[in-house]
C-alpha atoms as a PDB file:
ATOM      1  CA  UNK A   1      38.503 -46.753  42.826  1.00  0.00           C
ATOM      2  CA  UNK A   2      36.327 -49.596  41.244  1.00  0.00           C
ATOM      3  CA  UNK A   3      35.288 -49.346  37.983  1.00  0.00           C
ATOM      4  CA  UNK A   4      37.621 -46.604  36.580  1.00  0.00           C
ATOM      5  CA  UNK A   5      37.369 -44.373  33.667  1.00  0.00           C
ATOM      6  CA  UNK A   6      40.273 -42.472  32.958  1.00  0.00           C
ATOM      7  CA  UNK A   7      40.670 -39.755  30.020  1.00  0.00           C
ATOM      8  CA  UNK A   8      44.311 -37.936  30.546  1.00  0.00           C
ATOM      9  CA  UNK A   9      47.168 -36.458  28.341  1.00  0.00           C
ATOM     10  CA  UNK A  10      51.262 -36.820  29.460  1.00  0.00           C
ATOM     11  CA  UNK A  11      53.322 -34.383  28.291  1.00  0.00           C
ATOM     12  CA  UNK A  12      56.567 -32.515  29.093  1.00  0.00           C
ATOM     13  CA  UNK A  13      56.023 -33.087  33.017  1.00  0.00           C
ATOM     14  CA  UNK A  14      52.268 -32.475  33.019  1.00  0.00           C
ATOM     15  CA  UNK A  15      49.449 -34.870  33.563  1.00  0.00           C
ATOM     16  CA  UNK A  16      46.020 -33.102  32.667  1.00  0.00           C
ATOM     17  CA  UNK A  17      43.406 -35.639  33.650  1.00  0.00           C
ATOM     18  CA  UNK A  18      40.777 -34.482  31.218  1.00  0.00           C
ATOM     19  CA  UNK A  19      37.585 -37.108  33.280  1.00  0.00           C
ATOM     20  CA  UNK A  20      37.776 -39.616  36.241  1.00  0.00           C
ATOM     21  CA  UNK A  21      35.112 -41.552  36.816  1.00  0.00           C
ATOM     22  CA  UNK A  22      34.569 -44.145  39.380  1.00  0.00           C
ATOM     23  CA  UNK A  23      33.155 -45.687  42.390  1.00  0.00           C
ATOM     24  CA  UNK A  24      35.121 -44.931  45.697  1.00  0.00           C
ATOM     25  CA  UNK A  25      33.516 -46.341  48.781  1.00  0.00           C
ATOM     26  CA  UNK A  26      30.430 -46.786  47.340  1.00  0.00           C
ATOM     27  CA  UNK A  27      30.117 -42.797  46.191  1.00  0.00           C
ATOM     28  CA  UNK A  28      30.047 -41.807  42.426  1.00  0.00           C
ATOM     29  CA  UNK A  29      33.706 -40.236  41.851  1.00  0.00           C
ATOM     30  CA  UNK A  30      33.779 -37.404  39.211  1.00  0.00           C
ATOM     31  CA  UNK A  31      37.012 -35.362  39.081  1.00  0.00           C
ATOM     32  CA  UNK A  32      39.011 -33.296  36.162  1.00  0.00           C
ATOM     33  CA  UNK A  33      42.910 -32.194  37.377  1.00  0.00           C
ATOM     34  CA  UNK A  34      45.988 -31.104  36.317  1.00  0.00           C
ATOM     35  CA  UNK A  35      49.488 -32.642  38.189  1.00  0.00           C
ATOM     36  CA  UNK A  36      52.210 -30.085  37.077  1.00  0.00           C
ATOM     37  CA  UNK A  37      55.505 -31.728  37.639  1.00  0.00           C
ATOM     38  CA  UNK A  38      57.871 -30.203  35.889  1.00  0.00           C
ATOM     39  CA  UNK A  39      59.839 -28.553  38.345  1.00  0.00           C
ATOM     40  CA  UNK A  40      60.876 -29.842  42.183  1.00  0.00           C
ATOM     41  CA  UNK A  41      57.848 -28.041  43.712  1.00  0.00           C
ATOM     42  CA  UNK A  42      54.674 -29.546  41.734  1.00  0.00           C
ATOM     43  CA  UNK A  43      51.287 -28.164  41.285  1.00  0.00           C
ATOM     44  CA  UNK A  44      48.006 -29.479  41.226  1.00  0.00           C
ATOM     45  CA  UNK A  45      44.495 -27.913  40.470  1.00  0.00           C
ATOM     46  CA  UNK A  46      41.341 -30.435  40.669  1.00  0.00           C
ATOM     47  CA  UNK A  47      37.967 -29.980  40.674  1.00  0.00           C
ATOM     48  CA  UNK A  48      35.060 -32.625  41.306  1.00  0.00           C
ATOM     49  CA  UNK A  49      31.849 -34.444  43.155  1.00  0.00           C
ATOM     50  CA  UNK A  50      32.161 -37.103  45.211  1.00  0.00           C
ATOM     51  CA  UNK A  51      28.283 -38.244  45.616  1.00  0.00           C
ATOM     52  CA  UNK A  52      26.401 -40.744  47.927  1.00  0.00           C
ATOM     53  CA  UNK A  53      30.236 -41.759  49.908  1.00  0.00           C
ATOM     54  CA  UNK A  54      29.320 -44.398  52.650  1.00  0.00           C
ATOM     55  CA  UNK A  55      31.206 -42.212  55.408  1.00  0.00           C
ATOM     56  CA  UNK A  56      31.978 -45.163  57.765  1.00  0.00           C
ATOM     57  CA  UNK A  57      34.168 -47.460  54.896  1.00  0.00           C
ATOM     58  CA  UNK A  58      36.157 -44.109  54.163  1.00  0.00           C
ATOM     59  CA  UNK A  59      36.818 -43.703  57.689  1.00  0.00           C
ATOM     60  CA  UNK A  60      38.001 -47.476  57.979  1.00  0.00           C
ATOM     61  CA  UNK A  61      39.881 -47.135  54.576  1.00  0.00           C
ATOM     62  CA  UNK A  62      41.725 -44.180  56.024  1.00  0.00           C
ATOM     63  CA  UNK A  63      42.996 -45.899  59.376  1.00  0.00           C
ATOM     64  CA  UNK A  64      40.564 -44.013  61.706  1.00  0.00           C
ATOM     65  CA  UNK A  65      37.622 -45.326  64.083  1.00  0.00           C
ATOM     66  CA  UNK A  66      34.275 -45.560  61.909  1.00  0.00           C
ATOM     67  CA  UNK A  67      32.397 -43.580  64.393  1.00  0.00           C
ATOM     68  CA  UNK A  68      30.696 -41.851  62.185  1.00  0.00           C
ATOM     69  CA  UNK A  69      28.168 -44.051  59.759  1.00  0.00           C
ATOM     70  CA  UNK A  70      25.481 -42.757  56.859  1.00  0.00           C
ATOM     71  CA  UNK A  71      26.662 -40.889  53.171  1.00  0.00           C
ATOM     72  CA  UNK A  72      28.009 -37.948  52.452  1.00  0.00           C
ATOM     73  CA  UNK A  73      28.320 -35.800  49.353  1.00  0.00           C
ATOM     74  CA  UNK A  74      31.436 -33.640  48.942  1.00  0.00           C
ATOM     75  CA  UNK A  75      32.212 -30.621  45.901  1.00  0.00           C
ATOM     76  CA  UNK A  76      35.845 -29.203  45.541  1.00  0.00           C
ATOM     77  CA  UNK A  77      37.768 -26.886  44.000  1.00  0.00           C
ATOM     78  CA  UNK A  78      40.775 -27.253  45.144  1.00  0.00           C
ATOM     79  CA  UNK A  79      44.902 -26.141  44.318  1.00  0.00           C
ATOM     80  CA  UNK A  80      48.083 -26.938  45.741  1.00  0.00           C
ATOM     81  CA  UNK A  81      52.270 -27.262  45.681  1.00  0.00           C
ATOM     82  CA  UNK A  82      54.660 -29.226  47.269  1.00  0.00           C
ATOM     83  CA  UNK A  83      57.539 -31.890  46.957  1.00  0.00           C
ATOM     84  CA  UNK A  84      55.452 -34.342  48.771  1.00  0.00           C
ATOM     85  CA  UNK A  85      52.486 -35.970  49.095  1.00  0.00           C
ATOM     86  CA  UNK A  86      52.190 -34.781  52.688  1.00  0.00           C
ATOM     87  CA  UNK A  87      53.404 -31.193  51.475  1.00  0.00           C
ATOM     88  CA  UNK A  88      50.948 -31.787  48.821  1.00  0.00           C
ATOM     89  CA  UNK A  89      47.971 -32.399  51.295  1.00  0.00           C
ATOM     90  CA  UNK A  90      48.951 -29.796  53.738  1.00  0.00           C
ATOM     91  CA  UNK A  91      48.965 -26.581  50.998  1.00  0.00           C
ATOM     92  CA  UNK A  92      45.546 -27.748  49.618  1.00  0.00           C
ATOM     93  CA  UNK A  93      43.839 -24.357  49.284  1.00  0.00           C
ATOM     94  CA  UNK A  94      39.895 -23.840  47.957  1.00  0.00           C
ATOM     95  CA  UNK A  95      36.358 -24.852  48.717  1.00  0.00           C
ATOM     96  CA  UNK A  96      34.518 -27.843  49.428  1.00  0.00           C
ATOM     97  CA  UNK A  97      30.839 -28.733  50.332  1.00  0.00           C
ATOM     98  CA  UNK A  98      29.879 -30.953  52.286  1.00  0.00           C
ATOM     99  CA  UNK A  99      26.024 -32.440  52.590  1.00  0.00           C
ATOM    100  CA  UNK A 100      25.170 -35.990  54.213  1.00  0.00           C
ATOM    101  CA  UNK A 101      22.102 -37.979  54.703  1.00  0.00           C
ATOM    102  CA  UNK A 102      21.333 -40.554  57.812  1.00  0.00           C
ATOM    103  CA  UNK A 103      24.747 -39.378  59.578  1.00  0.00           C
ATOM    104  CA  UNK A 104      24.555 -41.354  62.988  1.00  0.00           C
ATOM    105  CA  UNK A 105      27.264 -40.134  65.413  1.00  0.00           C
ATOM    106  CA  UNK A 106      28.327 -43.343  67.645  1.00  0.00           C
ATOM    107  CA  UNK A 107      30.222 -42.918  71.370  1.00  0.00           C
ATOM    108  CA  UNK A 108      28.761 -39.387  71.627  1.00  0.00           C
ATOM    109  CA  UNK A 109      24.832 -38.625  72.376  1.00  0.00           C
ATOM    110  CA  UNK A 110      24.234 -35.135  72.092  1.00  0.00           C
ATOM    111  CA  UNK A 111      20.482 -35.241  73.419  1.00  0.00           C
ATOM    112  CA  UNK A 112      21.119 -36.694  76.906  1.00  0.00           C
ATOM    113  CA  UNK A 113      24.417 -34.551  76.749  1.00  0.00           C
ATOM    114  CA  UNK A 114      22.357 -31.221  77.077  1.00  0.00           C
ATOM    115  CA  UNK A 115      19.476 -32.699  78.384  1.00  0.00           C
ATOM    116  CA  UNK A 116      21.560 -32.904  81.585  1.00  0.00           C
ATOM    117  CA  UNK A 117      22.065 -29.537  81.091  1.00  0.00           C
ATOM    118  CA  UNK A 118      18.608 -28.424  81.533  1.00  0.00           C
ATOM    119  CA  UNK A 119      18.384 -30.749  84.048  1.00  0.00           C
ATOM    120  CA  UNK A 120      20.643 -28.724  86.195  1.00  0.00           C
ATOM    121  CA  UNK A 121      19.532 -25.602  85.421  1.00  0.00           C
ATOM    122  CA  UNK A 122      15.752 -27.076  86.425  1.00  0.00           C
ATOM    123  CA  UNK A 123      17.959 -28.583  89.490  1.00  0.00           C
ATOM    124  CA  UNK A 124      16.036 -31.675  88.826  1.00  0.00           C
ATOM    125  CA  UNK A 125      17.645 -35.280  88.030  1.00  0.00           C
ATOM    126  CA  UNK A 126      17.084 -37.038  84.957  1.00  0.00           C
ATOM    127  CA  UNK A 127      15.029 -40.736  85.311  1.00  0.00           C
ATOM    128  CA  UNK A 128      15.596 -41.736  81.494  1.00  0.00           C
ATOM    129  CA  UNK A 129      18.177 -43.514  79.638  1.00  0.00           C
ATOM    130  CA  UNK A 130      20.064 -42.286  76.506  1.00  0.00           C
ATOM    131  CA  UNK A 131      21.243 -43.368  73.525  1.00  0.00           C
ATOM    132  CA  UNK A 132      25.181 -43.488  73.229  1.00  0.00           C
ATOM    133  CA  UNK A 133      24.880 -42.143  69.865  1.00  0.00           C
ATOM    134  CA  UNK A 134      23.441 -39.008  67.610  1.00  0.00           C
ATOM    135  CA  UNK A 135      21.042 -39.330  64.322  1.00  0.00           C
ATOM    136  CA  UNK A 136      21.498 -36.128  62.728  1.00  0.00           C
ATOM    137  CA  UNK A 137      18.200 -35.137  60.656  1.00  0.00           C
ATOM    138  CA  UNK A 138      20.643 -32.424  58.547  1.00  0.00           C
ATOM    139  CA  UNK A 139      24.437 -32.213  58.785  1.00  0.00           C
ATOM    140  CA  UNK A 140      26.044 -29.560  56.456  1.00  0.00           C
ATOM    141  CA  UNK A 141      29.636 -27.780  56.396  1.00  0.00           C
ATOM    142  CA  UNK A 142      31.268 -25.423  54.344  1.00  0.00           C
ATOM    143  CA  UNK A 143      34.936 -26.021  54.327  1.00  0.00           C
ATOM    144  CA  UNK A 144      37.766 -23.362  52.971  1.00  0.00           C
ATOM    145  CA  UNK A 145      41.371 -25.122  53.162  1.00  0.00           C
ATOM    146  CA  UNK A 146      44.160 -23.444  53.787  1.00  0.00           C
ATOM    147  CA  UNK A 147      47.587 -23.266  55.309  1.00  0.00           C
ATOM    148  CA  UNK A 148      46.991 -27.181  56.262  1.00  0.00           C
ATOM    149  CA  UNK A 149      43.654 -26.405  58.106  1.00  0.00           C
ATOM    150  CA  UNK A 150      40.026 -27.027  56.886  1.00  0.00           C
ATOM    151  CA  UNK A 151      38.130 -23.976  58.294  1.00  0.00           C
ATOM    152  CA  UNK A 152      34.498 -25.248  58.697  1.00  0.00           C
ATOM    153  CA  UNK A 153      32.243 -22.186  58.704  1.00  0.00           C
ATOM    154  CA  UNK A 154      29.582 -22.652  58.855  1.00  0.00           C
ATOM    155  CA  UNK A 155      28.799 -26.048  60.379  1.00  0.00           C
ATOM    156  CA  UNK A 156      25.151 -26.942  60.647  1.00  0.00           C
ATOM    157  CA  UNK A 157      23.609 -29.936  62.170  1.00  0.00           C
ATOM    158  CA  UNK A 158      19.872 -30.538  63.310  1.00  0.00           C
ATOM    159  CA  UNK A 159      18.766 -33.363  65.645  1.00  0.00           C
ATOM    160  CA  UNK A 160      15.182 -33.789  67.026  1.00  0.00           C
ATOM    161  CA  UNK A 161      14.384 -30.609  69.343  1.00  0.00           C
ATOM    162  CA  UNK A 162      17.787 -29.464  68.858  1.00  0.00           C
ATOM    163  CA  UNK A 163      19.482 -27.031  66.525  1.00  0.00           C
ATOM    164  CA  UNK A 164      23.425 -26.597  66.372  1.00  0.00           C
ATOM    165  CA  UNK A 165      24.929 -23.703  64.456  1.00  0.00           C
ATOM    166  CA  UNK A 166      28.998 -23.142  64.333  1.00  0.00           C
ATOM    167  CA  UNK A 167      32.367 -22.851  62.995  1.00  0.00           C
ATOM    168  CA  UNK A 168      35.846 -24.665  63.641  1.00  0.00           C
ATOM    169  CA  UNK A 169      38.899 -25.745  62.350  1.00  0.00           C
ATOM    170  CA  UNK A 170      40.525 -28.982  61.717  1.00  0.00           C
ATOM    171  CA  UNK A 171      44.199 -29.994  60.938  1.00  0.00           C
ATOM    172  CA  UNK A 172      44.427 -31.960  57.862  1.00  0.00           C
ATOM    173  CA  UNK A 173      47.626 -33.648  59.225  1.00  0.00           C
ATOM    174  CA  UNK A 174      47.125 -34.203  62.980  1.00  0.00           C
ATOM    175  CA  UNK A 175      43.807 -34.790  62.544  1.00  0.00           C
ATOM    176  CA  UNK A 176      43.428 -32.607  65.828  1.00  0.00           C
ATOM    177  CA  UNK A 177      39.875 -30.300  65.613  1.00  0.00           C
ATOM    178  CA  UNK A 178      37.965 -26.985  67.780  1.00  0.00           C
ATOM    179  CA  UNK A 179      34.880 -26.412  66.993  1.00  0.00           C
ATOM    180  CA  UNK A 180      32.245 -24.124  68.720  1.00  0.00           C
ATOM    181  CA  UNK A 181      28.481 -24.109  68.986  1.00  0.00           C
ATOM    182  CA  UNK A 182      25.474 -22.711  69.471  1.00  0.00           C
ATOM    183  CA  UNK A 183      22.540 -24.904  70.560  1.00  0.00           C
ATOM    184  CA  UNK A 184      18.974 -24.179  70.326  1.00  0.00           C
ATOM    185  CA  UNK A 185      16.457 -26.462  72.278  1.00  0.00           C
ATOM    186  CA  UNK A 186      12.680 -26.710  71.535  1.00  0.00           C
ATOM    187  CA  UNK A 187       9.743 -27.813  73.609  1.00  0.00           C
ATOM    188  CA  UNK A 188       9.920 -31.552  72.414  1.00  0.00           C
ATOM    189  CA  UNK A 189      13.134 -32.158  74.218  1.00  0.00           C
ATOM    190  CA  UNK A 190      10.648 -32.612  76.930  1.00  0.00           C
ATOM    191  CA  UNK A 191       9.487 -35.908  76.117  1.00  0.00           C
ATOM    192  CA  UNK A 192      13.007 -37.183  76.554  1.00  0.00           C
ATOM    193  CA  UNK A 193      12.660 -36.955  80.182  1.00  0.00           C
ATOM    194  CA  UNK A 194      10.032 -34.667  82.339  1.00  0.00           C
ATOM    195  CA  UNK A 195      13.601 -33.695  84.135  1.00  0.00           C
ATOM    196  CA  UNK A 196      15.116 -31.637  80.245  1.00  0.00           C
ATOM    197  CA  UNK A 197      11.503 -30.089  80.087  1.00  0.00           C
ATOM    198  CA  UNK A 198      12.853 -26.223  78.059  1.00  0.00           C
ATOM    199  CA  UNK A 199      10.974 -22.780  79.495  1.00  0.00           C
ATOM    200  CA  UNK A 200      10.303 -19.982  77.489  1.00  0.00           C
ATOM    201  CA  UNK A 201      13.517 -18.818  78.905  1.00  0.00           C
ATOM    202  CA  UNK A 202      15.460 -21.558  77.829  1.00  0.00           C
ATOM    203  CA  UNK A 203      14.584 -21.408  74.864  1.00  0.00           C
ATOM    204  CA  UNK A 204      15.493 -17.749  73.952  1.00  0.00           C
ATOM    205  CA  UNK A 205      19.495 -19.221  75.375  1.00  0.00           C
ATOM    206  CA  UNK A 206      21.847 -20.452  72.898  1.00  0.00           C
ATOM    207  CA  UNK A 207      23.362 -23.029  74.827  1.00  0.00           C
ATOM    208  CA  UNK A 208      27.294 -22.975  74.056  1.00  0.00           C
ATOM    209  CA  UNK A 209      29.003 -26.636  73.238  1.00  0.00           C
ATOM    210  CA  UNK A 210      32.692 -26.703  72.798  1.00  0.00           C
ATOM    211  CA  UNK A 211      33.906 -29.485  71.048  1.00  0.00           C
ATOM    212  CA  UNK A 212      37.700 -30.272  71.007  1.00  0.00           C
ATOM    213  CA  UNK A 213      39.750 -33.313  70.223  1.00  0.00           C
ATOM    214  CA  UNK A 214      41.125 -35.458  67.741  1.00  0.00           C
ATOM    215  CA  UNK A 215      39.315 -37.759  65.364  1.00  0.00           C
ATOM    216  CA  UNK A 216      41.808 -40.893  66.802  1.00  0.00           C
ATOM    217  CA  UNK A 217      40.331 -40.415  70.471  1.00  0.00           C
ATOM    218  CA  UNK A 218      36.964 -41.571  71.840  1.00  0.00           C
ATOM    219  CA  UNK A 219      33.954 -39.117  70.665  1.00  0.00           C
ATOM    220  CA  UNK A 220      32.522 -39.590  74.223  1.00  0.00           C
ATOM    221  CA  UNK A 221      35.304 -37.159  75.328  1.00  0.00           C
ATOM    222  CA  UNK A 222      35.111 -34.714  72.721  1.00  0.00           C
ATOM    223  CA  UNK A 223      31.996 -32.465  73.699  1.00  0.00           C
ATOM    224  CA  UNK A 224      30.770 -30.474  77.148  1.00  0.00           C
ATOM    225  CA  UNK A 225      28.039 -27.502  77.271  1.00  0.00           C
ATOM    226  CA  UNK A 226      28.768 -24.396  79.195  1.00  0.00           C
ATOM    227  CA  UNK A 227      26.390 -24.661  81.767  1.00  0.00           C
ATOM    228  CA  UNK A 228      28.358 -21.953  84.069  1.00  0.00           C
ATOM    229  CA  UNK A 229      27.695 -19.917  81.119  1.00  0.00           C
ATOM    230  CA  UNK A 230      24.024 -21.008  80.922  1.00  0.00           C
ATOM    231  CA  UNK A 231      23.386 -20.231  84.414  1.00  0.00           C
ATOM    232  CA  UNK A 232      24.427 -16.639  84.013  1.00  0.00           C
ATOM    233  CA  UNK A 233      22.788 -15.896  81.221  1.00  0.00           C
ATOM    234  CA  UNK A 234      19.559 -16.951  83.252  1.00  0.00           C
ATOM    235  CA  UNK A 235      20.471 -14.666  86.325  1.00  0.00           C
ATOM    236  CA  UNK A 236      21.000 -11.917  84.062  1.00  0.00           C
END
């Protein structure tokens, strides 16, 4: 944290941090806490903003692959007990919020991902080339922890022509995550390639995406759409 301001009493066992301030990775760090020590199981209760983060530094900082680059702004409230740091991490209960702005999602492009979808239910092939990467116009969770698991629900995320809505879960110590969507594709996806061009029909579908992994692995394996599913759903 660069440029620290730190306001906190000591007594008996108990640390209350009464203001942080700081910069951390670029974000504006503002945090209030109490560490109760006093016994072999300690508590902690914090609550604080975390605004304008660059995400791909954090990633970096925190050993994983920067795959992810833009800012993020994050709001907790959060408790927890443990004899550990990593018991400490893994009872974190409470909310956070999470907003970002100019989130670009590298190894993984989710436009020529389902625009070979349509493509297949069109039974055409596609001519154009892809991006290996995602530009998010909106990317928003709401995350409850608990029980070592950030519950994301929901998770929203908007591209060009392309609307995701869901929910998963990720483990806050493997680092392994499921998540679930719903797509919805408008007319513009069209000018991608003549081959993705969305009917009426397709429209009215909400194309399902599973995403499953773990943030260590490459991104280009993390995501498929349903298009068995899709298919169906069109014969019906």
């Amino acid at each position: 944290i660069r440029a620290m301001e730190l306001k906190l009493r000591a007594l008996d066992g108990v640390i209350t941090i009464e203001s942080l301030t700081g910069e951390l990775h670029r974000g504006r760090l503002e945090l209030q806490g109490v560490f109760d020590g006093k016994h072999n199981r300690a508590k902690l209760a914090t609550n604080g903003s975390l605004v304008g983060l660059d995400i791909a530094t954090a990633l970096a900082a925190a050993e994983a692959d920067p795959n992810l680059s833009g800012t993020a702004n994050l709001a907790w409230q959060l408790t927890s007990r443990g004899r550990t740091g990593n018991e400490l991490v893994a009872a974190l209960k409470g909310p956070v919020k999470l907003t970002t702005e100019q989130v670009v999602l590298h190894e993984l492009g989710i436009e020529g991902m389902l625009c070979q979808a349509v493509a297949l239910t069109n039974q055409e092939a596609l001519t154009a080339s892809f991006p290996n990467s995602s530009s998010f116009q909106t990317l928003s969770i709401d995350i409850k922890l608990a029980d070592g698991k950030a519950r994301l629900r929901p998770l929203q995320a908007d591209l060009p022509n392309i609307a995701l809505r869901g929910t998963g879960e990720y483990d806050l110590v493997s680092r392994d995550f499921d998540t679930s969507f719903k797509a919805k594709l408008a007319p513009g996806l069209e000018q991608l390639d003549r081959a993705c061009r969305v009917s009426k029909r397709l429209i009215a579908i909400e194309w399902p995406v599973d995403c499953v992994g773990n943030t260590a692995t490459d991104p280009g394996q993390w995501c498929r759409v349903d298009t068995e599913e899709v298919i169906e759903d069109l014969a019906t």
